[in-house]
C-alpha atoms as a PDB file:
ATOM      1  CA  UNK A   1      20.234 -13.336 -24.031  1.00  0.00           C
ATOM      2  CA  UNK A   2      19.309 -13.127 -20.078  1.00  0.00           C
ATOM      3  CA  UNK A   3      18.089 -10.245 -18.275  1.00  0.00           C
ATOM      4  CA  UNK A   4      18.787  -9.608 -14.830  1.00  0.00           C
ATOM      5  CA  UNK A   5      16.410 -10.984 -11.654  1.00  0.00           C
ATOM      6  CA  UNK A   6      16.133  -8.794  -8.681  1.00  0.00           C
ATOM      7  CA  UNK A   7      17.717 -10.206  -5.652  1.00  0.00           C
ATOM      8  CA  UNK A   8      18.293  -7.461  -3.673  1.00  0.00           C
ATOM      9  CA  UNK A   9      16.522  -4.068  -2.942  1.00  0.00           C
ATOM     10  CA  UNK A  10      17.851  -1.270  -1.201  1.00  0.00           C
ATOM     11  CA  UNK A  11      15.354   1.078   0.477  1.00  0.00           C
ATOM     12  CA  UNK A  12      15.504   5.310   1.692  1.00  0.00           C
ATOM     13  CA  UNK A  13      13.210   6.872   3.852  1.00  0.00           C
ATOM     14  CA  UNK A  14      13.440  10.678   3.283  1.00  0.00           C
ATOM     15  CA  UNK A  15      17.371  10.146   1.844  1.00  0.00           C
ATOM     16  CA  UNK A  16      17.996   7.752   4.865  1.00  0.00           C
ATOM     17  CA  UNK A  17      19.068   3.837   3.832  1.00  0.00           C
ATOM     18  CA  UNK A  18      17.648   1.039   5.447  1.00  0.00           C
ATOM     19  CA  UNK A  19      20.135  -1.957   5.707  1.00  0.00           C
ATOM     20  CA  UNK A  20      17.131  -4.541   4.314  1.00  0.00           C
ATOM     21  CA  UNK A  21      17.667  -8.062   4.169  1.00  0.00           C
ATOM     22  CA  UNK A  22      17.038 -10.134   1.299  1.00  0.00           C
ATOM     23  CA  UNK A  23      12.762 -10.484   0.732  1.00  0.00           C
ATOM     24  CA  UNK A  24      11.228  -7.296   1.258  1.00  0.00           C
ATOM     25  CA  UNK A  25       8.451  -6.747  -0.982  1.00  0.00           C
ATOM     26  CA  UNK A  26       6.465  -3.814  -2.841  1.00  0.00           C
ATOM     27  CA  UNK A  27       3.073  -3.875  -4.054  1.00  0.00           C
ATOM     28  CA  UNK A  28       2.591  -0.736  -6.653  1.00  0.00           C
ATOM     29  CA  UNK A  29      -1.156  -0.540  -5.461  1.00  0.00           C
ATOM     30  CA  UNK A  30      -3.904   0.087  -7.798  1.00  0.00           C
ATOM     31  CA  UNK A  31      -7.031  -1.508  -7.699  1.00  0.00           C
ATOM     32  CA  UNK A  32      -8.760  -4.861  -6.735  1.00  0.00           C
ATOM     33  CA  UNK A  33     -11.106  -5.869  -9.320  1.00  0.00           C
ATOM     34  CA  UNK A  34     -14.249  -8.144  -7.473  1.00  0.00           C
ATOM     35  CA  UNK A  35     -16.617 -10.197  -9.710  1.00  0.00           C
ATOM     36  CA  UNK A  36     -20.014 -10.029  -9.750  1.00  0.00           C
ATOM     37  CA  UNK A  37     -22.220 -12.380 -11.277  1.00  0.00           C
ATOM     38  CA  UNK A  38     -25.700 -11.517 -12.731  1.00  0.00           C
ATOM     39  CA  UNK A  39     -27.164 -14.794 -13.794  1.00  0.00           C
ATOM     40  CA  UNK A  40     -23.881 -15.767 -16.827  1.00  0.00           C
ATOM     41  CA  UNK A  41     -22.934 -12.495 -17.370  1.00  0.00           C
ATOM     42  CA  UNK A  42     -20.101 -11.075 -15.728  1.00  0.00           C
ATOM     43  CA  UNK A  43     -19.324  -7.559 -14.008  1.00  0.00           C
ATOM     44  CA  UNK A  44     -16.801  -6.296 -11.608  1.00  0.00           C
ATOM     45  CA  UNK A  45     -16.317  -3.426  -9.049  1.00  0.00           C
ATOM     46  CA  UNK A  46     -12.956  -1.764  -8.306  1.00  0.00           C
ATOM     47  CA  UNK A  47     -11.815  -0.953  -4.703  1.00  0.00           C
ATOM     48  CA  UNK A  48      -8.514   1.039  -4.822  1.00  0.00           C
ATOM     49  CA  UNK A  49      -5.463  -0.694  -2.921  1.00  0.00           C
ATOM     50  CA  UNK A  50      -2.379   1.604  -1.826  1.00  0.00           C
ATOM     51  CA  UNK A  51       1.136   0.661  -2.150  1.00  0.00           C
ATOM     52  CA  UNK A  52       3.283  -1.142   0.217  1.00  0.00           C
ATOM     53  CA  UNK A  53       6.047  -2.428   1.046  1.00  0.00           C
ATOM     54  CA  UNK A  54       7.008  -4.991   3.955  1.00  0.00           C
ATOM     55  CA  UNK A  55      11.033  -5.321   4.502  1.00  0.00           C
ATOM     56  CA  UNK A  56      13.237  -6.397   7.377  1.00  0.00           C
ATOM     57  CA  UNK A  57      15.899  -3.995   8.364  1.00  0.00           C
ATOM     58  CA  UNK A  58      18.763  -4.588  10.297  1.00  0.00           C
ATOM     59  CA  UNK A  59      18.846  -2.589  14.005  1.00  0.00           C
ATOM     60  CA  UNK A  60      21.427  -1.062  13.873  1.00  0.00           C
ATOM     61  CA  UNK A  61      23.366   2.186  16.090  1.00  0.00           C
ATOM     62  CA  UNK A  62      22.173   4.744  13.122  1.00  0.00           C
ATOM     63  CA  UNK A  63      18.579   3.404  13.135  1.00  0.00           C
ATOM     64  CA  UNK A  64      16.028   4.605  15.914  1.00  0.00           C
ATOM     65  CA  UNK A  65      13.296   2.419  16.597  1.00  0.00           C
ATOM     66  CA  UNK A  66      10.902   4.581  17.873  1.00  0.00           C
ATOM     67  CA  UNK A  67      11.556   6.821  14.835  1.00  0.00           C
ATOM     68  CA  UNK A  68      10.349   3.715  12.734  1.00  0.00           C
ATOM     69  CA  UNK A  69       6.692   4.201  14.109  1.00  0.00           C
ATOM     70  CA  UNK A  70       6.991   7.865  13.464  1.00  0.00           C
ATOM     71  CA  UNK A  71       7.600   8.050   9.773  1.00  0.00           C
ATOM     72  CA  UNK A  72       4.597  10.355   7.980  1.00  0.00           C
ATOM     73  CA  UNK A  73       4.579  11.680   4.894  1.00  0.00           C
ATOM     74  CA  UNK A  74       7.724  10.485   3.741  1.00  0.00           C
ATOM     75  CA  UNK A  75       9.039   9.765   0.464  1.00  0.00           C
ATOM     76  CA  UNK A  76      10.769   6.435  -0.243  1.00  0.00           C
ATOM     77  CA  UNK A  77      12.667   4.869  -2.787  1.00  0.00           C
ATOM     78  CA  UNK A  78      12.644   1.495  -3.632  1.00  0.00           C
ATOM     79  CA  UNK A  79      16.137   0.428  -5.626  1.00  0.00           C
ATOM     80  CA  UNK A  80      15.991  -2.883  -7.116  1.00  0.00           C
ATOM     81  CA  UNK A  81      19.237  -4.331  -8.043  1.00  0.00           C
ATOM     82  CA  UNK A  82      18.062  -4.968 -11.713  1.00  0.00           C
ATOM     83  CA  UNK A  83      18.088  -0.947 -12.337  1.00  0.00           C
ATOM     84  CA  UNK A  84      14.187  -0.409 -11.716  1.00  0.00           C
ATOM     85  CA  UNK A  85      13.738   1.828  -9.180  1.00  0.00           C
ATOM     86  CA  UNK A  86      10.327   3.085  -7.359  1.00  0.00           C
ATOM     87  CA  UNK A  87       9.313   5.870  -5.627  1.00  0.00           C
ATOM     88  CA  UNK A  88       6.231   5.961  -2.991  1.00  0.00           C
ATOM     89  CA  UNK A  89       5.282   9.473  -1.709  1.00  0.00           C
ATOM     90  CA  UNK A  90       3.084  10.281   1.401  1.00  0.00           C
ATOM     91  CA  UNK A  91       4.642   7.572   2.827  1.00  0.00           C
ATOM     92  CA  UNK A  92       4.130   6.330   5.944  1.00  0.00           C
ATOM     93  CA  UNK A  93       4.533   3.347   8.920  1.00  0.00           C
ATOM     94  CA  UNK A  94       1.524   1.054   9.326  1.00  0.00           C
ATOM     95  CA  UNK A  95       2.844  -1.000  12.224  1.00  0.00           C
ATOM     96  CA  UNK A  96       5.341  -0.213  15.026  1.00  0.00           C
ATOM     97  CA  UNK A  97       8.854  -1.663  14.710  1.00  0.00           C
ATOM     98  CA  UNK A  98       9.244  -5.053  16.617  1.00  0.00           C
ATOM     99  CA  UNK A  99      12.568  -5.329  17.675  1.00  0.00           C
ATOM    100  CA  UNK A 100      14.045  -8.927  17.309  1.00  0.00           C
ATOM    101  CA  UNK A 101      17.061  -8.410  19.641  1.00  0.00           C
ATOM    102  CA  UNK A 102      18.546 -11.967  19.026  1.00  0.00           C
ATOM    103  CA  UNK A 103      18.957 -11.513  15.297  1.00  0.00           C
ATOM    104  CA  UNK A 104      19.156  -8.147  15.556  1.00  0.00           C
ATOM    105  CA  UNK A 105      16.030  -7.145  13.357  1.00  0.00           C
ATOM    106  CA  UNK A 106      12.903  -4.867  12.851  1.00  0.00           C
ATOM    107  CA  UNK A 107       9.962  -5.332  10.835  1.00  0.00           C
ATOM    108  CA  UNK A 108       9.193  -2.631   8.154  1.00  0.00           C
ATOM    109  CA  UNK A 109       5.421  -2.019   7.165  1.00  0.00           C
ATOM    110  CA  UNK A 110       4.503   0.787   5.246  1.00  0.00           C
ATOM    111  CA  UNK A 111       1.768   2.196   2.862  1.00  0.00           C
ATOM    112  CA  UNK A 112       1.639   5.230   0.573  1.00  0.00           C
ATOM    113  CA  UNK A 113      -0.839   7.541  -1.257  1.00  0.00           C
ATOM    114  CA  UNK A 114       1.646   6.641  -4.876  1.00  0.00           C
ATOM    115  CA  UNK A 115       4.224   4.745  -6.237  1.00  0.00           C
ATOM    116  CA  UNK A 116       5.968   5.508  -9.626  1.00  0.00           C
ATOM    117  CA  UNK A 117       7.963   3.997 -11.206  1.00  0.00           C
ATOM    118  CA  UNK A 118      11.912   6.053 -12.050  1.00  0.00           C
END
């Protein structure tokens, strides 16, 4: 038997795809657990972590830069080609898009107050 590896995801801002190339990631968020040591025994602290997700998208004549760096409160989906699926709400840019004119490309850096899985 042999289950599927993803190899390509497909991302939508607010219904709108984003031609992503291959290696854009998602982190669910959730929490960071630090150690603390108190002579041998062991404790930890949490410190929350939001999702993210880092892509490169392809600039192309339906996709407005400046738009990029004005995404708030948007919802996204996150379509792995294995049949999971994500969804961050309150989504939103964390960086403004760099434009890479000679291969054509934009970095994608978001965060988000959820992700769920579909």
């Amino acid at each position: 038997m042999s289950a599927k590896v993803t190899g390509i995801a497909t991302i939508r801002v607010d219904g709108q795809e984003f031609p992503t190339e291959r290696g854009a990631t998602l982190d669910p968020g959730g929490v960071t657990r630090n150690t603390k040591m108190a002579g041998r025994r062991v404790f930890f602290n949490e410190e929350p972590v939001p999702p993210t997700i880092e892509a490169t998208v392809l600039h192309t004549e339906d996709l407005d830069l400046i738009d990029i760096g004005r995404i708030t409160n948007a919802t996204v989906l996150f379509e792995c080609d294995n049949g999971q699926d994500y969804v961050l709400t309150g989504a939103f840019t964390t960086a403004t898009g760099q434009l890479n004119s000679g291969e054509g490309q934009v970095r994608l850096n978001m965060a988000a107050r959820t992700c769920e899985r579909l």
